[in-house]
PDB file of N, CA and C in Angstrom:
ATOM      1  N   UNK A   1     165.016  25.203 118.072  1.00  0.00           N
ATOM      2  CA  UNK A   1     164.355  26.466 118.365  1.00  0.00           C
ATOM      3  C   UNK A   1     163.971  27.180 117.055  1.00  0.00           C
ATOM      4  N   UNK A   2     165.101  27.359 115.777  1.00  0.00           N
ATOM      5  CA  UNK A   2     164.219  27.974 114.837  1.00  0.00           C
ATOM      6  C   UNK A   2     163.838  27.367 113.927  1.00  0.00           C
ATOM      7  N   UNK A   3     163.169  25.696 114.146  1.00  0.00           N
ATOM      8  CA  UNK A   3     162.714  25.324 113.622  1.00  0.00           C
ATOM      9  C   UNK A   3     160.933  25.262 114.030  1.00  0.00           C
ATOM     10  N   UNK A   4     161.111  25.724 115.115  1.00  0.00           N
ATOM     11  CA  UNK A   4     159.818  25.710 116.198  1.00  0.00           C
ATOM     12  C   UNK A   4     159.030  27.233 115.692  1.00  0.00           C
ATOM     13  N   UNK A   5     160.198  27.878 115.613  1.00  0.00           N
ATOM     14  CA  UNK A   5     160.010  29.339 114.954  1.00  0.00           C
ATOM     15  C   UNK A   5     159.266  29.296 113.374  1.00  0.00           C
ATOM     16  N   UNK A   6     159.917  28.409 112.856  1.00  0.00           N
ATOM     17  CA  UNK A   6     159.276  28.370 111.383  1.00  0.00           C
ATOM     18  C   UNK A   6     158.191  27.596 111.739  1.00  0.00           C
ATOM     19  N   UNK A   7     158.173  26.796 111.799  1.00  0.00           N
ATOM     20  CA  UNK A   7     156.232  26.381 112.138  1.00  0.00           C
ATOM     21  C   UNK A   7     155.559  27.030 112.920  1.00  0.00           C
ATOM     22  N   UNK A   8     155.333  28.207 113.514  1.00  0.00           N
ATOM     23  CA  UNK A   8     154.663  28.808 114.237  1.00  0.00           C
ATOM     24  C   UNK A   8     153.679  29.996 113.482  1.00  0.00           C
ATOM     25  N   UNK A   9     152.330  29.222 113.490  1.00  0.00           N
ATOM     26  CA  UNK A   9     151.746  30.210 112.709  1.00  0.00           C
ATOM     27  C   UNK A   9     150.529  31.247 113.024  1.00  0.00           C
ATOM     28  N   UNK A  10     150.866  31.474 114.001  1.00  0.00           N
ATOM     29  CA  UNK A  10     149.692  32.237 115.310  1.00  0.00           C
ATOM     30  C   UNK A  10     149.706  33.873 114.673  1.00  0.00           C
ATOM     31  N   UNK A  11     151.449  34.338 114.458  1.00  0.00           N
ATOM     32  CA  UNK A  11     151.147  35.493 113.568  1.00  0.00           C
ATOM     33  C   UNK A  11     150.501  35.936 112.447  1.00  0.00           C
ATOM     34  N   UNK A  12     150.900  34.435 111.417  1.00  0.00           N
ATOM     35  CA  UNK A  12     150.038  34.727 110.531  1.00  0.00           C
ATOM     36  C   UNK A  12     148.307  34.756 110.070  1.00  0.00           C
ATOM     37  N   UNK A  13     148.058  34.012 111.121  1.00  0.00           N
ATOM     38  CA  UNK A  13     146.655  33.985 111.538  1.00  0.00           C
ATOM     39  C   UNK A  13     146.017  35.340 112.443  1.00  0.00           C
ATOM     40  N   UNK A  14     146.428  35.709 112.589  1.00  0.00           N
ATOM     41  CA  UNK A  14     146.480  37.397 113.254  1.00  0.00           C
ATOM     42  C   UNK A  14     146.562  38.334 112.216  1.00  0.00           C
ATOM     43  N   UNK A  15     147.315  38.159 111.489  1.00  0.00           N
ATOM     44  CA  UNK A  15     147.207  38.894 110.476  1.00  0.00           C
ATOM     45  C   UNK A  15     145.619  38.632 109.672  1.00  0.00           C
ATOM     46  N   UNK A  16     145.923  37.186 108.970  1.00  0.00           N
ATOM     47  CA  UNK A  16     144.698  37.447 107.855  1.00  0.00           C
ATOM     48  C   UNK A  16     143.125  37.565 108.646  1.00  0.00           C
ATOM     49  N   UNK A  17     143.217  37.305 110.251  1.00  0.00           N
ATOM     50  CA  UNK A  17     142.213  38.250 110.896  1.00  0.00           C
ATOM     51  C   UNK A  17     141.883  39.698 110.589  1.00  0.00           C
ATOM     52  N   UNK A  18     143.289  40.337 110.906  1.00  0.00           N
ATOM     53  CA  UNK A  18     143.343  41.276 110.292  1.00  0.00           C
ATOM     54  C   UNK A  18     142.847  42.402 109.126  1.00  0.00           C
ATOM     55  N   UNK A  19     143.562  41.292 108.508  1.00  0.00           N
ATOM     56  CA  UNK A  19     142.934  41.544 106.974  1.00  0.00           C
ATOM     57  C   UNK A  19     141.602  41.365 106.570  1.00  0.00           C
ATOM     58  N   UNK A  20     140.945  40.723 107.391  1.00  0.00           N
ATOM     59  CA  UNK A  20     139.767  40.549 106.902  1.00  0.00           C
ATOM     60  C   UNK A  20     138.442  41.666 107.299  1.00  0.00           C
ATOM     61  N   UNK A  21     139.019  41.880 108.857  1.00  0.00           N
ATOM     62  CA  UNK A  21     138.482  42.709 109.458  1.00  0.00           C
ATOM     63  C   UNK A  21     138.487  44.035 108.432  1.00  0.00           C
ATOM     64  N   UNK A  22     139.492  44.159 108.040  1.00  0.00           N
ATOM     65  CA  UNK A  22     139.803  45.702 107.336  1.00  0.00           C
ATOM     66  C   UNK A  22     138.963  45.419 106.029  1.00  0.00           C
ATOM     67  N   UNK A  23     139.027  44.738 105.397  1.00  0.00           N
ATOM     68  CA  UNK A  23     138.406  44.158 104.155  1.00  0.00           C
ATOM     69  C   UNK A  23     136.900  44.477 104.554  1.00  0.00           C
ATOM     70  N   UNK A  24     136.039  44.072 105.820  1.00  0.00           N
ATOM     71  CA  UNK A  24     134.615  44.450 106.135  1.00  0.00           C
ATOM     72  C   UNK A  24     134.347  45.775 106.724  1.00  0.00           C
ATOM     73  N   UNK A  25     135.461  46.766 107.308  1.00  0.00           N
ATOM     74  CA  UNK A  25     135.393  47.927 107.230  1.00  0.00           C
ATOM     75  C   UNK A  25     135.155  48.559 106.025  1.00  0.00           C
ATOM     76  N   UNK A  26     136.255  48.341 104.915  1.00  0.00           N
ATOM     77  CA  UNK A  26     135.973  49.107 104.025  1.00  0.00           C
ATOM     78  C   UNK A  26     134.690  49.239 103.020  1.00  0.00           C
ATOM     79  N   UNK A  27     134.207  47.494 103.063  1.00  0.00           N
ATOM     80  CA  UNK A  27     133.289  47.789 102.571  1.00  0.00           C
ATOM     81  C   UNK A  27     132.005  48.500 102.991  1.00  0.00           C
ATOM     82  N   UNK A  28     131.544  48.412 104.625  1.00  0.00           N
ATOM     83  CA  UNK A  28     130.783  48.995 105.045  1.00  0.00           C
ATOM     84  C   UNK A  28     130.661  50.451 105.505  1.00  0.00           C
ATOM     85  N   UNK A  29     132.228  50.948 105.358  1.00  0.00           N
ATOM     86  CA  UNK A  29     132.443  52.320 105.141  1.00  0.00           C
ATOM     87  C   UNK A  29     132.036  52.821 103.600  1.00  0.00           C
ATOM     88  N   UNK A  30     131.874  51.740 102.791  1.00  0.00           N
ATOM     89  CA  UNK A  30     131.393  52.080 101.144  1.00  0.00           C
ATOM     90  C   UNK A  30     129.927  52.370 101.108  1.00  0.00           C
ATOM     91  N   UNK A  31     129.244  51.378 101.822  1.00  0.00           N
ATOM     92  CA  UNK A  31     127.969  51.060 102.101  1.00  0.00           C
ATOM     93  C   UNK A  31     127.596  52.417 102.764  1.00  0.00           C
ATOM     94  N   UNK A  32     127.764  52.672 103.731  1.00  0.00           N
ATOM     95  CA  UNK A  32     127.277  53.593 104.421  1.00  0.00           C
ATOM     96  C   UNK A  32     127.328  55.193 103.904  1.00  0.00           C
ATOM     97  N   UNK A  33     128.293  55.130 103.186  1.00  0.00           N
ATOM     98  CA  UNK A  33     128.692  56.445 102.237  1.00  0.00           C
ATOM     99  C   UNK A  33     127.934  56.283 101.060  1.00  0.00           C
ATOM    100  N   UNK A  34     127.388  55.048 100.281  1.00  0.00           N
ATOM    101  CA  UNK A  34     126.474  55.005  99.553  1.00  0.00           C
ATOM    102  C   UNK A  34     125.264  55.411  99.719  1.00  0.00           C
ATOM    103  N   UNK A  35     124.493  55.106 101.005  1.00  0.00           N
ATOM    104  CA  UNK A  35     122.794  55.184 101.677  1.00  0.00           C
ATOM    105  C   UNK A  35     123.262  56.170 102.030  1.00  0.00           C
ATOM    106  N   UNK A  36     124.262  57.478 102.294  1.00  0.00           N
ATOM    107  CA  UNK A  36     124.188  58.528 103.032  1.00  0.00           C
ATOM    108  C   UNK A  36     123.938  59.664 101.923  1.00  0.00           C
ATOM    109  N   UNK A  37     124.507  59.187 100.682  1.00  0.00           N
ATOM    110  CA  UNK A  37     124.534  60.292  99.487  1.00  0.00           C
ATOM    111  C   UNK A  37     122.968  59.935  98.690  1.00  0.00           C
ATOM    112  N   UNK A  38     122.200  58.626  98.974  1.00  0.00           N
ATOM    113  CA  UNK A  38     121.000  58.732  98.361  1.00  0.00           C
ATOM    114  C   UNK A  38     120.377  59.389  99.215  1.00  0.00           C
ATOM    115  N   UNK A  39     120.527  58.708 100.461  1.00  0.00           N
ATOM    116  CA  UNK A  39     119.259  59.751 101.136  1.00  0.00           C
ATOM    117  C   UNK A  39     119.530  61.072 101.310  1.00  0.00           C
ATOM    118  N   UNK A  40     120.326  61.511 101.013  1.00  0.00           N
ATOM    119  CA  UNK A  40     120.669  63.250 100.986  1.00  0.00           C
ATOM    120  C   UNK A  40     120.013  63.535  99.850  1.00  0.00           C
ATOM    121  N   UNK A  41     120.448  63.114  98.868  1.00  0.00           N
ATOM    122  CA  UNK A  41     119.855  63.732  97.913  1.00  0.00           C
ATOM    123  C   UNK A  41     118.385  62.936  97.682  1.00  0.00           C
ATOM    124  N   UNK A  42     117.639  62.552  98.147  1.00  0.00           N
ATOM    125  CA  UNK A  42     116.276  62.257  98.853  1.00  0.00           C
ATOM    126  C   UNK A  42     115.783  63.469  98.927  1.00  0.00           C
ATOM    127  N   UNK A  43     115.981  63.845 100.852  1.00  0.00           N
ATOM    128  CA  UNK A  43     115.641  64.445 101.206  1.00  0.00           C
ATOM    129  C   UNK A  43     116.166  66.389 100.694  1.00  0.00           C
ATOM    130  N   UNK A  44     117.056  66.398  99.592  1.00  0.00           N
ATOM    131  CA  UNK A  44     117.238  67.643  98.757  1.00  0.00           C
ATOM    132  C   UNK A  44     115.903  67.859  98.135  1.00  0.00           C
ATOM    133  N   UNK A  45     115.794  66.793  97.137  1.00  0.00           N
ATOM    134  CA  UNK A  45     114.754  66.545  96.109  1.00  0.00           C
ATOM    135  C   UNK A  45     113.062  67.202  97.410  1.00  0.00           C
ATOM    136  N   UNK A  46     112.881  66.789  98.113  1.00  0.00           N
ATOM    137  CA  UNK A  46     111.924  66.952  99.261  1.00  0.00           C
ATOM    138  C   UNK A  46     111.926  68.189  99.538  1.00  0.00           C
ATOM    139  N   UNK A  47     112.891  68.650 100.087  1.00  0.00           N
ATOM    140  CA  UNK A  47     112.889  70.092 100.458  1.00  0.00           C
ATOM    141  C   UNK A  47     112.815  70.956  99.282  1.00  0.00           C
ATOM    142  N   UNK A  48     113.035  70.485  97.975  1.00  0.00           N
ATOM    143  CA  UNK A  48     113.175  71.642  97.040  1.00  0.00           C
ATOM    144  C   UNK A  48     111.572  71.253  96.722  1.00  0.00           C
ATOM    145  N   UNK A  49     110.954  70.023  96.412  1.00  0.00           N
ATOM    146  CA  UNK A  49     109.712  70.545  96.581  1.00  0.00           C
ATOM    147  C   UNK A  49     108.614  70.685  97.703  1.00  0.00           C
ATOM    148  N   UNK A  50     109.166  70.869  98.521  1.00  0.00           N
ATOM    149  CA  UNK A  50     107.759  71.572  99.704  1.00  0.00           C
ATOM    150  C   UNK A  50     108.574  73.176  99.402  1.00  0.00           C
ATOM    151  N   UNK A  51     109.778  73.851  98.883  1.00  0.00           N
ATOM    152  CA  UNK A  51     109.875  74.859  98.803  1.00  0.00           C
ATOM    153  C   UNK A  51     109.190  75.551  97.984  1.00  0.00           C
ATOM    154  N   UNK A  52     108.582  75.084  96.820  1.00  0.00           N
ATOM    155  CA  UNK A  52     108.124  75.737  95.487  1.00  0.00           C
ATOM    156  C   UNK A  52     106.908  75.750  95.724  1.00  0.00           C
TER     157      UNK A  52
END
């Protein structure tokens, strides 16, 4: 039985699912916080000149 236990590797494969998943969150939480601060300051640049 805990030898059945030590070869059992379904958790650890759950995990580096895991991990990976989180690994493509973060980057596309980077991404998206990147294109959100250009195009802001885009559309700043825009509004300050149709203001003048």
């Amino acid at each position: 039985m805990f030898a059945r236990f030590m070869k059992d590797e379904s958790g650890a494969t759950a995990i580096e699912y895991g991990l990976i998943a989180a690994l493509i969150a973060v980057a596309v939480i980077g991404g998206v916080t990147a294109v959100g601060n250009a195009t802001s300051a885009k559309f700043n640049l825009v509004a300050t000149k149709l203001g003048s």
